[in-house]
Protein backbone atom coordinates (compact mmCIF):
# COMPACT_ATOMS: atom_id res chain seq x y z
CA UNK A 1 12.11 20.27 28.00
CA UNK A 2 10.99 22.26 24.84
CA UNK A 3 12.94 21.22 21.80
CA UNK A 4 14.60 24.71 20.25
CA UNK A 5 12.02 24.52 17.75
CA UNK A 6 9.30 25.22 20.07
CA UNK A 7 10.97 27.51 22.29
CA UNK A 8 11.59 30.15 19.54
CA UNK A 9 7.93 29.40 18.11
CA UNK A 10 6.81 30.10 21.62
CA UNK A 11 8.88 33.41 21.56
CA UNK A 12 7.26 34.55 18.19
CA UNK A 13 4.08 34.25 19.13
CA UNK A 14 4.85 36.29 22.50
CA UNK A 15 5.88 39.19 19.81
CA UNK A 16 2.29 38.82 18.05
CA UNK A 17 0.39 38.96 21.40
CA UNK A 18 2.35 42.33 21.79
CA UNK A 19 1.69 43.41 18.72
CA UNK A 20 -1.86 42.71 18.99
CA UNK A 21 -2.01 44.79 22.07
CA UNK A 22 -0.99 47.68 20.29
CA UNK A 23 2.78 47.29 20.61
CA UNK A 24 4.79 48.47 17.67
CA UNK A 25 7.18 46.79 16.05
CA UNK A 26 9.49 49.67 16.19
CA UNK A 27 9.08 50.14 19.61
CA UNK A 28 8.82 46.53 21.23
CA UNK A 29 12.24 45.53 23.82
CA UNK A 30 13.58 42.25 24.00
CA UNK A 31 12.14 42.41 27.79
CA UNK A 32 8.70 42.85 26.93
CA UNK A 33 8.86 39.92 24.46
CA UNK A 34 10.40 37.86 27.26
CA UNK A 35 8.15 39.23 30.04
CA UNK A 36 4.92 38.17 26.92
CA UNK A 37 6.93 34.60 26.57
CA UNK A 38 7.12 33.92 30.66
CA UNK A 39 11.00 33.50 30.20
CA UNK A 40 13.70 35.29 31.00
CA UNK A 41 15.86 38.37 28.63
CA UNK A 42 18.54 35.93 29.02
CA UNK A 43 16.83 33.12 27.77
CA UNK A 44 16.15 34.62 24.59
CA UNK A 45 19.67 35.06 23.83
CA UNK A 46 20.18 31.64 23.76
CA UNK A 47 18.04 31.84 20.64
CA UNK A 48 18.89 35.22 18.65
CA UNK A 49 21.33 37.75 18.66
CA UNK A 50 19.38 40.79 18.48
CA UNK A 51 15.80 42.16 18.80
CA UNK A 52 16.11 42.63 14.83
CA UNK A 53 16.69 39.15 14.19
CA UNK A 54 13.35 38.04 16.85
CA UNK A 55 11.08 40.41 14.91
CA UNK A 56 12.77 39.23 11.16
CA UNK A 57 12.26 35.53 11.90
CA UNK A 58 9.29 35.86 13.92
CA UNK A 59 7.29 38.08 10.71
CA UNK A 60 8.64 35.17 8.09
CA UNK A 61 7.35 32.39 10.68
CA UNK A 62 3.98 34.10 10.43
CA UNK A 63 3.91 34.68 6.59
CA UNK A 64 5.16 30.78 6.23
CA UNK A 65 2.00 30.23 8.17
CA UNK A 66 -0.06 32.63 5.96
CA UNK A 67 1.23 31.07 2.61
CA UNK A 68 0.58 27.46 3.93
CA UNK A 69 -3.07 28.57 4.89
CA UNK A 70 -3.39 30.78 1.60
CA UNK A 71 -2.65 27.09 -0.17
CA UNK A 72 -5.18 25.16 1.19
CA UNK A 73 -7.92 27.73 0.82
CA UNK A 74 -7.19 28.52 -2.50
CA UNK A 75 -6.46 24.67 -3.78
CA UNK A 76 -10.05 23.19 -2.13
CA UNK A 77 -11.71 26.11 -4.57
CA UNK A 78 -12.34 23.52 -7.81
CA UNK A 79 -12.36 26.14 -10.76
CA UNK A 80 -9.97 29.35 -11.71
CA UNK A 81 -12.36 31.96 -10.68
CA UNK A 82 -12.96 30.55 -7.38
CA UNK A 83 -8.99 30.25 -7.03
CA UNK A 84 -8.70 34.11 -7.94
CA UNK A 85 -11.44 35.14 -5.70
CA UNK A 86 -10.19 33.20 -2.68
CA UNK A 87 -6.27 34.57 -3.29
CA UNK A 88 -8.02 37.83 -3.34
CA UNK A 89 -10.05 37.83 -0.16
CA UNK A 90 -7.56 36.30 1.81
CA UNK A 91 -4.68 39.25 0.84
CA UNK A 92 -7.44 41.56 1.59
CA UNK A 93 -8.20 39.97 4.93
CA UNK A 94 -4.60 39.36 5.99
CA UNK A 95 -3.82 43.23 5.22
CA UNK A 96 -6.22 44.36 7.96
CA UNK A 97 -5.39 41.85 10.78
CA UNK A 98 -2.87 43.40 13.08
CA UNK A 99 -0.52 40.44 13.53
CA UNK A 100 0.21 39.73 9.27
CA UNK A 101 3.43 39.03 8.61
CA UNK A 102 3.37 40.81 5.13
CA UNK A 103 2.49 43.94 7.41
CA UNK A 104 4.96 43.83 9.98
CA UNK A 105 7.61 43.07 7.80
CA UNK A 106 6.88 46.40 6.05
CA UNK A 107 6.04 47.92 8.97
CA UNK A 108 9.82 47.20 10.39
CA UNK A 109 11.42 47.92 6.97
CA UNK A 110 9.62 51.40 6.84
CA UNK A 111 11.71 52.02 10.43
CA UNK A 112 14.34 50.39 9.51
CA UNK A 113 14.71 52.32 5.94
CA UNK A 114 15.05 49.77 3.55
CA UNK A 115 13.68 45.90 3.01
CA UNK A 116 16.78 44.68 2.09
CA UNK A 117 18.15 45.23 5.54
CA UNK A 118 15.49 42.60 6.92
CA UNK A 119 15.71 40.43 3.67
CA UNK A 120 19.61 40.02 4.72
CA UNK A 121 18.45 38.66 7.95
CA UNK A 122 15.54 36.17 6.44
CA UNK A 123 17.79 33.15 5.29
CA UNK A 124 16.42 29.96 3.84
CA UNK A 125 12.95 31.03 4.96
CA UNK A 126 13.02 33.48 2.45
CA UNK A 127 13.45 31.29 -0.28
CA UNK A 128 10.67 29.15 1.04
CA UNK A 129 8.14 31.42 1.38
CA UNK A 130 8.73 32.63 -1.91
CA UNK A 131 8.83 29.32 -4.06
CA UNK A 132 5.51 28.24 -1.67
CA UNK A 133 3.90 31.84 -3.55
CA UNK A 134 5.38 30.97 -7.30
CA UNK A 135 4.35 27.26 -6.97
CA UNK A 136 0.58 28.33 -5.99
CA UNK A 137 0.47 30.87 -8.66
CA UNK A 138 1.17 28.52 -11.03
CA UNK A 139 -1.22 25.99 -10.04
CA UNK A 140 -3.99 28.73 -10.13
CA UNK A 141 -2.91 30.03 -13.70
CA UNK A 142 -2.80 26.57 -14.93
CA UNK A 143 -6.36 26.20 -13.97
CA UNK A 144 -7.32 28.60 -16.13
CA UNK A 145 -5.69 27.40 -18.91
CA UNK A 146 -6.94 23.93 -18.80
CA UNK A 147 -10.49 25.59 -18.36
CA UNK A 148 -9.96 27.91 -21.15
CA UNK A 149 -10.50 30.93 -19.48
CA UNK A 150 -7.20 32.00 -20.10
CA UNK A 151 -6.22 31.80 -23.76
CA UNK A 152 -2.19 30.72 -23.34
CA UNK A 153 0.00 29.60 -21.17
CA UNK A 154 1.58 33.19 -19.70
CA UNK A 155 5.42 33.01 -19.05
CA UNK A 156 6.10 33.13 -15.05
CA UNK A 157 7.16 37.02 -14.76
CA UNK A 158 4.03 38.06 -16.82
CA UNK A 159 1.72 36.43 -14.92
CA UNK A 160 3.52 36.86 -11.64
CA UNK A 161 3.28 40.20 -12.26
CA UNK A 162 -0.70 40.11 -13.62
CA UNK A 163 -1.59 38.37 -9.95
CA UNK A 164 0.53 40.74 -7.90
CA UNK A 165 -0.90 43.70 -9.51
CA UNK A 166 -4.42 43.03 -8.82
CA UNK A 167 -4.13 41.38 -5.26
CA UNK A 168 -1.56 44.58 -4.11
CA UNK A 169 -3.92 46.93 -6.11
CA UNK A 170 -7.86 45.57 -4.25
CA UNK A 171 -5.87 45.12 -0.58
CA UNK A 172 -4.58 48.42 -0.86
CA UNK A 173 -6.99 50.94 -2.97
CA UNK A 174 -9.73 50.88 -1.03
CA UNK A 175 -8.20 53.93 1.51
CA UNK A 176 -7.57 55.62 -1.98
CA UNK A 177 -11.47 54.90 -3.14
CA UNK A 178 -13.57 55.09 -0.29
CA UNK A 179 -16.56 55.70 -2.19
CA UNK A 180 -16.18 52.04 -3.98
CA UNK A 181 -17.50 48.78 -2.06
CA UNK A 182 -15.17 46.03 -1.37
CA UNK A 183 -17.27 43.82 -3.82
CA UNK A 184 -16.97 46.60 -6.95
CA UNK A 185 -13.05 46.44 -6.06
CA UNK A 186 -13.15 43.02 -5.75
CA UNK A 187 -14.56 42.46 -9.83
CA UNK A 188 -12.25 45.26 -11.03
CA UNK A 189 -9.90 43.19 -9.52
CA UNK A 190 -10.56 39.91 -10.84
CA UNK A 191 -11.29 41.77 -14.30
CA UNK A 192 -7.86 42.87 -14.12
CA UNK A 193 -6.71 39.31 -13.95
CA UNK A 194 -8.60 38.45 -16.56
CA UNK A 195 -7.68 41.11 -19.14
CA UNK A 196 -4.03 40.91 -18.62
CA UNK A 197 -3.80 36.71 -18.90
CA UNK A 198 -7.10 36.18 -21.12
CA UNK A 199 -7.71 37.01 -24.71
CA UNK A 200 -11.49 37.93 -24.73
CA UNK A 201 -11.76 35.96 -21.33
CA UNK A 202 -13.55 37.96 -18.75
CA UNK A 203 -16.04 36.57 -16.35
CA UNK A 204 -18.45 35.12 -17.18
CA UNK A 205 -21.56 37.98 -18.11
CA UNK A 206 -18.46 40.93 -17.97
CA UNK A 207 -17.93 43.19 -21.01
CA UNK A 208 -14.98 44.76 -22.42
């Protein structure tokens, strides 16, 4: 017998086959995510309350899995511009696969009207996925600083703030500059990175 665990990991993944298949999130019934699972609608009440609460936990049990994954690629790269380069690209990549968690969770907040309204529902994993994000950025940053390539130790907002820009700014420009390759976007953004967090610390070759 499946432990609950694995029952309700088994349900979330029914809810990304749907949405793979062109479901929306707005749109998906508890049925069709039990019909996707091979279970019954009265099953899954034995796990959640609501279809709100299946498609809140099921988008943070995907962006757990995305942060883990974002980890290990970026921690095998061995020097800071490597690390920046990797957290970029996989952003990038995640924004444009149909099952991220990043973008359903938007996507439902957008329907729902605000993200607060699904934050209330995301409990402990929440606070997880968030200290998983703050604990890689400051490995990267710290890279750099030992390297040199970044001139001081940043405080946590500032830099916070320096990576956020520049990953949320090269996953989601491109629609906005279609005439730019995703390699020029890609150095603009890394040159960001490396204006805001180095003193007279671009890449290596790169001009002011």
């Amino acid at each position: 017998m499946a432990r609950r665990g694995e029952k309700e990991a088994a349900i979330y993944e029914a809810v990304f086959r749907l949405m793979e298949k062109g479901v929306q999130p707005h749109t998906v019934t508890v049925q069709q995510i039990a019909e996707e699972a091979g279970i019954g609608k009265g099953t899954i009440y034995e796990y959640f309350t609501s279809r709100e609460e299946i498609l809140t936990k099921a988008f943070l049990y995907r962006i757990e899995q995305e942060a883990r994954a974002l980890a290990a690629r970026v921690d095998t790269q061995a020097d800071f511009d490597a690390k920046l380069e990797n957290l970029l690209r996989f952003v990038r990549e995640a924004k444009h696969a149909k099952t991220s968690g990043m973008e359903l969770l938007f996507s439902s907040a957008r329907a729902a009207g605000s993200i607060e309204v699904l934050y209330s529902r995301a409990g402990e994993a929440r606070g997880r996925i968030l200290q998983e994000l703050r604990a890689l950025a400051a490995r990267i940053v710290e890279t750099g600083v030992r390297e040199g390539v970044l001139c001081a130790q940043p405080g946590e907002a500032y830099a916070l703030m320096a990576l956020a820009g520049s990953v949320f700014g090269y996953a989601k420009l491109q629609c906005f500059l279609p005439g730019q390759s995703d390699e020029a976007l890609l150095a603009e953004a890394k040159r960001m990175v490396y204006r805001a967090l180095g003193s007279n610390c671009l890449p290596q070759g790169e001009k002011k």
